[in-house]
Protein backbone atom coordinates (compact mmCIF):
# COMPACT_ATOMS: atom_id res chain seq x y z
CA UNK A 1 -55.90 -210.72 -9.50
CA UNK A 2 -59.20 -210.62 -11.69
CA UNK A 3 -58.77 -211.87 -15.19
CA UNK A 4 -61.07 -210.81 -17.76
CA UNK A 5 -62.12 -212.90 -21.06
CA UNK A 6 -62.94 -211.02 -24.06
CA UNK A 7 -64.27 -213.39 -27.10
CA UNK A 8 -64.11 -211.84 -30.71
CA UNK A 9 -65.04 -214.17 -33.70
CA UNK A 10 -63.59 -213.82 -36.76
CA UNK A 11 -66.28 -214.28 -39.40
CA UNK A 12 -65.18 -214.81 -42.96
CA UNK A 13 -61.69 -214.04 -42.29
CA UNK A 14 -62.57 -210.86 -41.83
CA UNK A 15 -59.91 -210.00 -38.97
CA UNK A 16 -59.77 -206.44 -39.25
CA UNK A 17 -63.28 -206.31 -38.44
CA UNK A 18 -62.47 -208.44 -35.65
CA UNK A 19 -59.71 -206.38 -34.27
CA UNK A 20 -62.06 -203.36 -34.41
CA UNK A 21 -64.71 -205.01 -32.12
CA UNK A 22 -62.22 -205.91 -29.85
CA UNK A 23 -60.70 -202.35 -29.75
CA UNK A 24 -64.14 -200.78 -29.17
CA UNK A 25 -65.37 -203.51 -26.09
CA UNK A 26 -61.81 -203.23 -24.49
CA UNK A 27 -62.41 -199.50 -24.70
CA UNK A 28 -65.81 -200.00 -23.22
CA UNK A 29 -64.36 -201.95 -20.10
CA UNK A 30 -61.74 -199.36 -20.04
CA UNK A 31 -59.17 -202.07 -20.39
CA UNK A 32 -56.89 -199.92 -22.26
CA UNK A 33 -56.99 -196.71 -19.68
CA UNK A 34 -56.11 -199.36 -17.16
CA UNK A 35 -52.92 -200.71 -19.05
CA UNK A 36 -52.02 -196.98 -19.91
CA UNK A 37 -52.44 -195.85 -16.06
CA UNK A 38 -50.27 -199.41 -15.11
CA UNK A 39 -47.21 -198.17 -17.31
CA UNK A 40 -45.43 -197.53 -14.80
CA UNK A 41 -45.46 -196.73 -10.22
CA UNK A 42 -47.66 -194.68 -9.51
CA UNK A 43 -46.75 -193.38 -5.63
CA UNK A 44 -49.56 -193.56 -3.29
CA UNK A 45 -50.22 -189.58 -2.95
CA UNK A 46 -49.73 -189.35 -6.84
CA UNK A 47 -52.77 -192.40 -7.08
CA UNK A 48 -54.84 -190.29 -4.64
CA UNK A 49 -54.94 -186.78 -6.31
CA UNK A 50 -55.12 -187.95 -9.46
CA UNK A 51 -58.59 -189.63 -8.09
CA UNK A 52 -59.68 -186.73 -6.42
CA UNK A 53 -58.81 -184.51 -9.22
CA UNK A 54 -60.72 -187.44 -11.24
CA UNK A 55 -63.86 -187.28 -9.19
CA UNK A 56 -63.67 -183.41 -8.89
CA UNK A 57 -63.69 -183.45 -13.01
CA UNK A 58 -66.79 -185.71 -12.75
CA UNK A 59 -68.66 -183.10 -10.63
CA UNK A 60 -68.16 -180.65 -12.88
CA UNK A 61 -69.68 -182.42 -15.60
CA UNK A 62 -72.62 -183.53 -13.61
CA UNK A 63 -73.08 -180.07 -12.34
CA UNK A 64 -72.76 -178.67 -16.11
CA UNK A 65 -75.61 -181.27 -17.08
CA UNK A 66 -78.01 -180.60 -14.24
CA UNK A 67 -80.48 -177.94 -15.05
CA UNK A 68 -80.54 -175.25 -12.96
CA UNK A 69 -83.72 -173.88 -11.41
């Protein structure tokens, strides 16, 4: 099991701040998808449609980006 580290200061007692910068890198790292998609079992079949359906999603995008010519 990889553990990440995440360091925050807290400057000037400013912990909301703090708590912000955290929220946005875990959210970068997508730390908190991760935690949300570990809730609870996930079967097998269930993990690998929800991938494909992922990576389907992702083509669309890219396809909706690409100029056509």
């Amino acid at each position: 099991m990889n553990f990440l580290s995440i360091i925050v200061q807290v400057v000037d007692d400013n912990v909301e701040k703090a708590l912000k910068i955290l929220k946005k890198k875990m959210q970068m790292d997508g730390i908190q998808r991760e935690i949300k998609n570990r809730r609870f079992y996930e079967k097998p079949s269930e993990r690998k449609r929800r991938k494909m359906q992922d990576a389907e999603r992702r083509r669309r995008k890219a396809r909706r980006r690409r100029p056509e010519y």
